[in-house]
PDB file of N, CA and C in Angstrom:
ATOM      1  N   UNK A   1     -64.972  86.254 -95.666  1.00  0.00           N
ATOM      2  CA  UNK A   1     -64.224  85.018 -95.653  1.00  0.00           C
ATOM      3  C   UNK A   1     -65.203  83.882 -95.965  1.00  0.00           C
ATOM      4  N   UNK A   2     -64.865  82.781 -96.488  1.00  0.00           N
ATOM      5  CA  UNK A   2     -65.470  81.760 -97.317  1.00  0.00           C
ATOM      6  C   UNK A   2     -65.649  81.209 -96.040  1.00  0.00           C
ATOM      7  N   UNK A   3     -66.608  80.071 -96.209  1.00  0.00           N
ATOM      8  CA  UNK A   3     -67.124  79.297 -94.836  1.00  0.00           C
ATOM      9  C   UNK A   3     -65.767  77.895 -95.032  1.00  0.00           C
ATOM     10  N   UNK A   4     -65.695  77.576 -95.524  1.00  0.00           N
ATOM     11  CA  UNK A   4     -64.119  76.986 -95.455  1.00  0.00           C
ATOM     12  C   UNK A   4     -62.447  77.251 -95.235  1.00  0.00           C
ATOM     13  N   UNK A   5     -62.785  78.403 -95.574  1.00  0.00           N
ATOM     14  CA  UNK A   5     -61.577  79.333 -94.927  1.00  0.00           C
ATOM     15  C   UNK A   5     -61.475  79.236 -93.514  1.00  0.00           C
ATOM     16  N   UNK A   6     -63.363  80.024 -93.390  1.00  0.00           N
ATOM     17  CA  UNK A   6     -63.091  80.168 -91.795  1.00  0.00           C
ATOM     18  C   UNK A   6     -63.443  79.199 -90.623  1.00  0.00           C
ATOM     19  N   UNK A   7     -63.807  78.024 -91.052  1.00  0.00           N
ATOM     20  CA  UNK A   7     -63.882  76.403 -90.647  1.00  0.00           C
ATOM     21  C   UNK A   7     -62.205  76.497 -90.227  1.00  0.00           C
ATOM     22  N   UNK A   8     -61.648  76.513 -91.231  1.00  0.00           N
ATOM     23  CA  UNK A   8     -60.286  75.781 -90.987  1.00  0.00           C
ATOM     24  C   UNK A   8     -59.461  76.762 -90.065  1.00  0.00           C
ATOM     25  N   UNK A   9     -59.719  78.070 -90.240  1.00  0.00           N
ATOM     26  CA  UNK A   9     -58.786  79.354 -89.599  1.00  0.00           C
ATOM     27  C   UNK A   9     -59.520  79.251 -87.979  1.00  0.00           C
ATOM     28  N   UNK A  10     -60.901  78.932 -87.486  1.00  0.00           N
ATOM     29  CA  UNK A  10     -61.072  78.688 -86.333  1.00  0.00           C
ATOM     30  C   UNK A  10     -60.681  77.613 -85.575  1.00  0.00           C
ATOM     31  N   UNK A  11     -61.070  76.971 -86.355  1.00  0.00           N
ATOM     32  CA  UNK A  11     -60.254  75.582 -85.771  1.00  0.00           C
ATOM     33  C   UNK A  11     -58.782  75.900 -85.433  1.00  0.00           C
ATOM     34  N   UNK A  12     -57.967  76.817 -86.138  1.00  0.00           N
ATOM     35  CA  UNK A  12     -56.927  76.217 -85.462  1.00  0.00           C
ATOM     36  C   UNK A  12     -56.700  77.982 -84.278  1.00  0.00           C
ATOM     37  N   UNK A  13     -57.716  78.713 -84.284  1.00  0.00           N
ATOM     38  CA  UNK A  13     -57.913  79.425 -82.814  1.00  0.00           C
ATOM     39  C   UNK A  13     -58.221  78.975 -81.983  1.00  0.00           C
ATOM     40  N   UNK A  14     -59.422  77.744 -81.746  1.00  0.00           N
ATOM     41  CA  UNK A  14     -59.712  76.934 -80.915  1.00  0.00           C
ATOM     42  C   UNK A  14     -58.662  76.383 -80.145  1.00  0.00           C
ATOM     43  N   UNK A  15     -57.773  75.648 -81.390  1.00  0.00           N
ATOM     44  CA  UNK A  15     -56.702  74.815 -80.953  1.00  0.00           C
ATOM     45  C   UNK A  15     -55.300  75.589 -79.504  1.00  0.00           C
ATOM     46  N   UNK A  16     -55.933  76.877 -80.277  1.00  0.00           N
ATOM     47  CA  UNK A  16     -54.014  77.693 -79.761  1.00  0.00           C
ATOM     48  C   UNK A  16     -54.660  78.201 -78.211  1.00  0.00           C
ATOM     49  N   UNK A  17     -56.503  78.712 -77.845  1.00  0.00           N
ATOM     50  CA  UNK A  17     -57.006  78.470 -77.430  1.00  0.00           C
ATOM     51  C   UNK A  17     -56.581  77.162 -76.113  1.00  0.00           C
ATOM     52  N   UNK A  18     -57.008  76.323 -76.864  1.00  0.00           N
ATOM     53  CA  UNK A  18     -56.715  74.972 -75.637  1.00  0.00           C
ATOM     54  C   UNK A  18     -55.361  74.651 -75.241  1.00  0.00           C
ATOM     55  N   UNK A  19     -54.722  74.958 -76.343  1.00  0.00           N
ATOM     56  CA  UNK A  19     -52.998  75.033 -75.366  1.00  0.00           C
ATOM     57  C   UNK A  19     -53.002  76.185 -74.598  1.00  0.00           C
ATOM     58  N   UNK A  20     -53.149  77.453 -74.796  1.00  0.00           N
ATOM     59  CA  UNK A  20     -52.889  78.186 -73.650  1.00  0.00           C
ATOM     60  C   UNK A  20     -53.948  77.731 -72.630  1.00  0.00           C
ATOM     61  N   UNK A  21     -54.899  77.079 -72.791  1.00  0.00           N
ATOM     62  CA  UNK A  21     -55.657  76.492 -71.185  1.00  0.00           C
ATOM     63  C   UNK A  21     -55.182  75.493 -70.330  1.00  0.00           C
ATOM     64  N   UNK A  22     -54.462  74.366 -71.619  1.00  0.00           N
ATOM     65  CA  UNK A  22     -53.416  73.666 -70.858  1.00  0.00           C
ATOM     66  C   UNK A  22     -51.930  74.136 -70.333  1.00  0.00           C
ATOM     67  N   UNK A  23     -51.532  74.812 -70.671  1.00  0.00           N
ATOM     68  CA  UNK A  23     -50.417  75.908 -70.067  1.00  0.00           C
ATOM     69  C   UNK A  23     -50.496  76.195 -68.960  1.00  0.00           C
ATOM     70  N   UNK A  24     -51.584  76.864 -68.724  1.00  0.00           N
ATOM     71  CA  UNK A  24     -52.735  77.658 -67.697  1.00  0.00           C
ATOM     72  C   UNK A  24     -52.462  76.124 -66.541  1.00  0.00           C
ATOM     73  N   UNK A  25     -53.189  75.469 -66.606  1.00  0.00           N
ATOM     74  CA  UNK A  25     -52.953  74.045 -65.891  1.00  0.00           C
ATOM     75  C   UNK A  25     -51.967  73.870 -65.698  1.00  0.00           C
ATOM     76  N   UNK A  26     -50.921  73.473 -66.033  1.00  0.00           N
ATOM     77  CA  UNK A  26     -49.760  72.843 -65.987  1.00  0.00           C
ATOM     78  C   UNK A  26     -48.753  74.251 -64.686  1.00  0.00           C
ATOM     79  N   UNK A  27     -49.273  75.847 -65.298  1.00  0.00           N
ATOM     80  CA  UNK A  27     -48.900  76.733 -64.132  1.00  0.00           C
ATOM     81  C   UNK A  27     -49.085  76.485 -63.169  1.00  0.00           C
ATOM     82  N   UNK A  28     -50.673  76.409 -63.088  1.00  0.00           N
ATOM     83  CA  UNK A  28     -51.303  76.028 -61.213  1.00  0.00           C
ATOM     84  C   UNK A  28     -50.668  75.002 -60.381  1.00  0.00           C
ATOM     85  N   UNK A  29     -50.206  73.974 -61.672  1.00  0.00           N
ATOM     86  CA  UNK A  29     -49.000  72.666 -60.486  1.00  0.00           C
ATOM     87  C   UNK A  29     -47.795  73.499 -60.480  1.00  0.00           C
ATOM     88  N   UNK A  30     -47.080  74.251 -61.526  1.00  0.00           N
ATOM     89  CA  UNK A  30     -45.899  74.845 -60.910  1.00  0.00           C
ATOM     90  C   UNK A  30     -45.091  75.764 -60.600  1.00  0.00           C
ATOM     91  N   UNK A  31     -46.265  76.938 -61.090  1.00  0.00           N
ATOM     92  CA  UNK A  31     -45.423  78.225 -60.460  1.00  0.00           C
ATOM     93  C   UNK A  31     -45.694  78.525 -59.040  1.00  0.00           C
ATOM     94  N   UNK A  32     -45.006  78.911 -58.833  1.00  0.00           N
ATOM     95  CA  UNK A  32     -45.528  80.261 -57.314  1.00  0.00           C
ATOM     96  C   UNK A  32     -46.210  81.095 -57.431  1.00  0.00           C
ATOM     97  N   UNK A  33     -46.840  81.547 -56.032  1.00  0.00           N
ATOM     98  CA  UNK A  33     -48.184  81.954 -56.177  1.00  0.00           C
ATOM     99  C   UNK A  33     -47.851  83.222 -57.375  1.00  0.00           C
ATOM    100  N   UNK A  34     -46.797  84.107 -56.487  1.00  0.00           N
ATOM    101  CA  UNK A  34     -46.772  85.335 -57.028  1.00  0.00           C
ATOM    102  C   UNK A  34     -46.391  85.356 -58.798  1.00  0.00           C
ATOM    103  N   UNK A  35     -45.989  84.450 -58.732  1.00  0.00           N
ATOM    104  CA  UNK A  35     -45.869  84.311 -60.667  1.00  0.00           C
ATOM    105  C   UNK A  35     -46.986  83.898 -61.476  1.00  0.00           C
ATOM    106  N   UNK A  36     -47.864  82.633 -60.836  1.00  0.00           N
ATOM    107  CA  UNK A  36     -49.144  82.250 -61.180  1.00  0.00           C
ATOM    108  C   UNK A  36     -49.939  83.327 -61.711  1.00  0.00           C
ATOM    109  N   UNK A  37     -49.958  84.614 -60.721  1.00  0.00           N
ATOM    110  CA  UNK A  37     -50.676  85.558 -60.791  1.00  0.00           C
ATOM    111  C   UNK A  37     -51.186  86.241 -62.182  1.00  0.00           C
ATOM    112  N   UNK A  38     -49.842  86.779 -62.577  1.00  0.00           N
ATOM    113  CA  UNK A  38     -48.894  87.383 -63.287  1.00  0.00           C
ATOM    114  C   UNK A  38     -49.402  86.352 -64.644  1.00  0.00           C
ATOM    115  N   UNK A  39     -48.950  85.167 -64.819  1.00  0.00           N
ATOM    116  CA  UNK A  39     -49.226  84.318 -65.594  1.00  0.00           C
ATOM    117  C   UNK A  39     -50.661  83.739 -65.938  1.00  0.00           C
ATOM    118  N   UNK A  40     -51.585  84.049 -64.599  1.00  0.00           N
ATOM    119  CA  UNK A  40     -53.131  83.891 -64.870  1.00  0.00           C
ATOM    120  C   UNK A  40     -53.652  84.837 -65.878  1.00  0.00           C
ATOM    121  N   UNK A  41     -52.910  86.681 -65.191  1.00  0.00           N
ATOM    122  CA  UNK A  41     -53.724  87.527 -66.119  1.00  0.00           C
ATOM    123  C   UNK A  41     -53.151  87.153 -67.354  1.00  0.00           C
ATOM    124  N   UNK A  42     -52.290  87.130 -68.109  1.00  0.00           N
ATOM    125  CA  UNK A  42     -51.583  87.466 -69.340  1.00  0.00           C
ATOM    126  C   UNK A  42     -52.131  86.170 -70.268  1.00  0.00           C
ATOM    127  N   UNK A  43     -52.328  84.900 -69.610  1.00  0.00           N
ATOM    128  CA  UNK A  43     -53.179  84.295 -70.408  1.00  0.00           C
ATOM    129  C   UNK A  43     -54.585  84.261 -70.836  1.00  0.00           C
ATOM    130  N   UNK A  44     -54.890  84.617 -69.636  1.00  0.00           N
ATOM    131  CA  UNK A  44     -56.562  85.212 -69.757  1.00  0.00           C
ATOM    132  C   UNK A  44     -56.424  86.386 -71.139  1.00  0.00           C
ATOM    133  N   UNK A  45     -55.654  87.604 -70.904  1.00  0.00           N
ATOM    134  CA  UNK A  45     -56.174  88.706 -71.560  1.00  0.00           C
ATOM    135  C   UNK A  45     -55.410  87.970 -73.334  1.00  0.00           C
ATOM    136  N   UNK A  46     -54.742  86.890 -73.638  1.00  0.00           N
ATOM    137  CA  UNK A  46     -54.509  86.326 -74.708  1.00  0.00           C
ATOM    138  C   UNK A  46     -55.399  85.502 -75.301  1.00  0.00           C
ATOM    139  N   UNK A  47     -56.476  84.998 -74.396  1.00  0.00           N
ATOM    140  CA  UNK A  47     -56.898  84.206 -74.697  1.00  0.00           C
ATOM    141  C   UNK A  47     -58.578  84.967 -75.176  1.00  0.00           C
ATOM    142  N   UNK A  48     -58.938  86.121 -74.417  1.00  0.00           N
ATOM    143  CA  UNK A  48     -59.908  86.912 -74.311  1.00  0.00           C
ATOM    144  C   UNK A  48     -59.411  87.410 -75.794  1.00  0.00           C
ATOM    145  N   UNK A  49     -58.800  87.862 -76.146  1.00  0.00           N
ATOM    146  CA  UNK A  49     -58.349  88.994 -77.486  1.00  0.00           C
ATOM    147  C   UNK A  49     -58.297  87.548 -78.399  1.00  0.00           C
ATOM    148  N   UNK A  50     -57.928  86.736 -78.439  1.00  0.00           N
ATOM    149  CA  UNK A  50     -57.807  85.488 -79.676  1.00  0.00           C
ATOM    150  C   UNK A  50     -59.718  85.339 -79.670  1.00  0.00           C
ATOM    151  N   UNK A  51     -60.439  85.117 -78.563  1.00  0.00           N
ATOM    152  CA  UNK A  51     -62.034  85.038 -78.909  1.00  0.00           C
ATOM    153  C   UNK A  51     -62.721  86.512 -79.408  1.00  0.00           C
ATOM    154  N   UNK A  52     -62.361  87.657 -78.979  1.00  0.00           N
ATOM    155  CA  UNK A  52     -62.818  89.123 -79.267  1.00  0.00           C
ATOM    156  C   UNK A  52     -62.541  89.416 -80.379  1.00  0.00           C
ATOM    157  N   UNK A  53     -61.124  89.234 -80.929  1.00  0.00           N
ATOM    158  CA  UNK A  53     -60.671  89.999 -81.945  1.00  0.00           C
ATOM    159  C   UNK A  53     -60.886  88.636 -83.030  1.00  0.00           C
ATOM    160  N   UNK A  54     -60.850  87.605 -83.065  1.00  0.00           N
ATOM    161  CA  UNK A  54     -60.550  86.853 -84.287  1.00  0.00           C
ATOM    162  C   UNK A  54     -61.933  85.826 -84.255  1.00  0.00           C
ATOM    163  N   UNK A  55     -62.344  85.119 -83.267  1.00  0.00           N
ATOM    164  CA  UNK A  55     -62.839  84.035 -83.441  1.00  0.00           C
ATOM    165  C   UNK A  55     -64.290  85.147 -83.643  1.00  0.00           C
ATOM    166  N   UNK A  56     -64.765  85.734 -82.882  1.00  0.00           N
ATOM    167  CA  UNK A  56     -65.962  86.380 -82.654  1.00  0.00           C
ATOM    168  C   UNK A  56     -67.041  87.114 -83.654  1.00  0.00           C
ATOM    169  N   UNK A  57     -65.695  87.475 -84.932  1.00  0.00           N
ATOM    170  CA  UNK A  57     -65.944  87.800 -85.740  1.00  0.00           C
ATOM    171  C   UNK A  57     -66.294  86.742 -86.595  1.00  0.00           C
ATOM    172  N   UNK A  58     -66.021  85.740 -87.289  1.00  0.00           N
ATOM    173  CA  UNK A  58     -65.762  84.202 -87.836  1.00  0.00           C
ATOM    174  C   UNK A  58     -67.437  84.615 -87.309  1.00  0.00           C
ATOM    175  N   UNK A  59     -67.599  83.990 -86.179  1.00  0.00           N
ATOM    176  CA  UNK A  59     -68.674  82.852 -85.311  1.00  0.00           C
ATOM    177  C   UNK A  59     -69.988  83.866 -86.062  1.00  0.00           C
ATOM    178  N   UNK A  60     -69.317  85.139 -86.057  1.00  0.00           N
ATOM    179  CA  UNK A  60     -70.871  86.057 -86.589  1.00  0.00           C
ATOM    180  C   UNK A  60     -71.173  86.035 -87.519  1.00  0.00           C
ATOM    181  N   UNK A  61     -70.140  85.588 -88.752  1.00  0.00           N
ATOM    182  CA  UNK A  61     -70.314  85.930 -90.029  1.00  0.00           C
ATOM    183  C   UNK A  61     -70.667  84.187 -90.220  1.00  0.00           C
ATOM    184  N   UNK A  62     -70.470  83.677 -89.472  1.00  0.00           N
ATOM    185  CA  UNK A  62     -70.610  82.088 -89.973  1.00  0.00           C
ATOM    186  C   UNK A  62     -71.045  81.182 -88.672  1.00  0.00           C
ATOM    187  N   UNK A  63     -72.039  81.453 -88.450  1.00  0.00           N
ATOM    188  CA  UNK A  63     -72.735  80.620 -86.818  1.00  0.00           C
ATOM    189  C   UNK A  63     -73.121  79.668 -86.231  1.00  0.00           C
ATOM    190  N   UNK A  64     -72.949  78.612 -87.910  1.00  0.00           N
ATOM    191  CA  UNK A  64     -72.901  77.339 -88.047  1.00  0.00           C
ATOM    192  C   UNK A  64     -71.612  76.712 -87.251  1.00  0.00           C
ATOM    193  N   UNK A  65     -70.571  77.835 -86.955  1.00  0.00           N
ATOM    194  CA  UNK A  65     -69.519  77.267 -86.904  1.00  0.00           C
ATOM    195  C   UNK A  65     -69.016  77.410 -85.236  1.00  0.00           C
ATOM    196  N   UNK A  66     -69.924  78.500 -84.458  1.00  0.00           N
ATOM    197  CA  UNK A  66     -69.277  78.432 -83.397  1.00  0.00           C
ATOM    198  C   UNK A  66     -69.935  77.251 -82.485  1.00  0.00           C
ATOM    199  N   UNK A  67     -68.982  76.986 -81.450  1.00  0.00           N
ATOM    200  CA  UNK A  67     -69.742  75.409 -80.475  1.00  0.00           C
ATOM    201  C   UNK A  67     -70.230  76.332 -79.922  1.00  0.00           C
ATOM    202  N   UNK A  68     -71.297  75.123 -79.715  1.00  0.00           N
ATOM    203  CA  UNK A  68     -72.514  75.140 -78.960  1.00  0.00           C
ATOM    204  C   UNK A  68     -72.274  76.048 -77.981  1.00  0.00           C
ATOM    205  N   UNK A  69     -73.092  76.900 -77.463  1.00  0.00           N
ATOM    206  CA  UNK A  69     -73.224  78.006 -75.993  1.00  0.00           C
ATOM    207  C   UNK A  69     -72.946  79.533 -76.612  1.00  0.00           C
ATOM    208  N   UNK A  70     -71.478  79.329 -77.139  1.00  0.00           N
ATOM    209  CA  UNK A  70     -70.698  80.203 -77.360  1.00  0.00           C
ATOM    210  C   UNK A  70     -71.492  81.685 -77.721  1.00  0.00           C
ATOM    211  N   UNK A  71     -72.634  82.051 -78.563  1.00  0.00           N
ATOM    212  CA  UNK A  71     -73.044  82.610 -79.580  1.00  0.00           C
ATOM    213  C   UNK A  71     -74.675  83.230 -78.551  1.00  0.00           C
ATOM    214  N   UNK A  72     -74.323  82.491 -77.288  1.00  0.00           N
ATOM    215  CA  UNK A  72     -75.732  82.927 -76.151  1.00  0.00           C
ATOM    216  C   UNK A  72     -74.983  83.570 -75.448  1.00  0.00           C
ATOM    217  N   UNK A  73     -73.666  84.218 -75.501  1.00  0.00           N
ATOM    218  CA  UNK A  73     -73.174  84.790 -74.487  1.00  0.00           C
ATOM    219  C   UNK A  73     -74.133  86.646 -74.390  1.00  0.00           C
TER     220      UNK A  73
END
């Protein structure tokens, strides 16, 4: 993938990324516990597979591009 391709195709993983973190937030004010739960894992393991499977690959082939930390894991 071209380094402009994958500029623009991370960016918008990042993006889908930070809505499910704000989601994530917006749960903790209003579900119940026992749904929170339920709703903690399933965003986590969406959000884990959008960085594993898509971004991770990008960040390796192009390292200019991942933020800062990311790439010391």
């Amino acid at each position: 993938m071209n380094r402009d391709d994958a500029k623009v195709i991370a960016a918008h993983l990042e993006a889908a990324i930070s809505q499910l973190s704000l989601a994530l937030q917006e749960a903790n004010v209003r579900l119940p516990s026992a749904a929170l739960e339920q709703f903690r894992r399933s965003v986590g393991l969406h959000i884990g597979n959008l960085s594993f499977e898509l971004l991770d690959p990008i960040y390796a082939e192009h390292p200019d591009l991942a933020p800062p930390g990311v790439l010391d894991r």
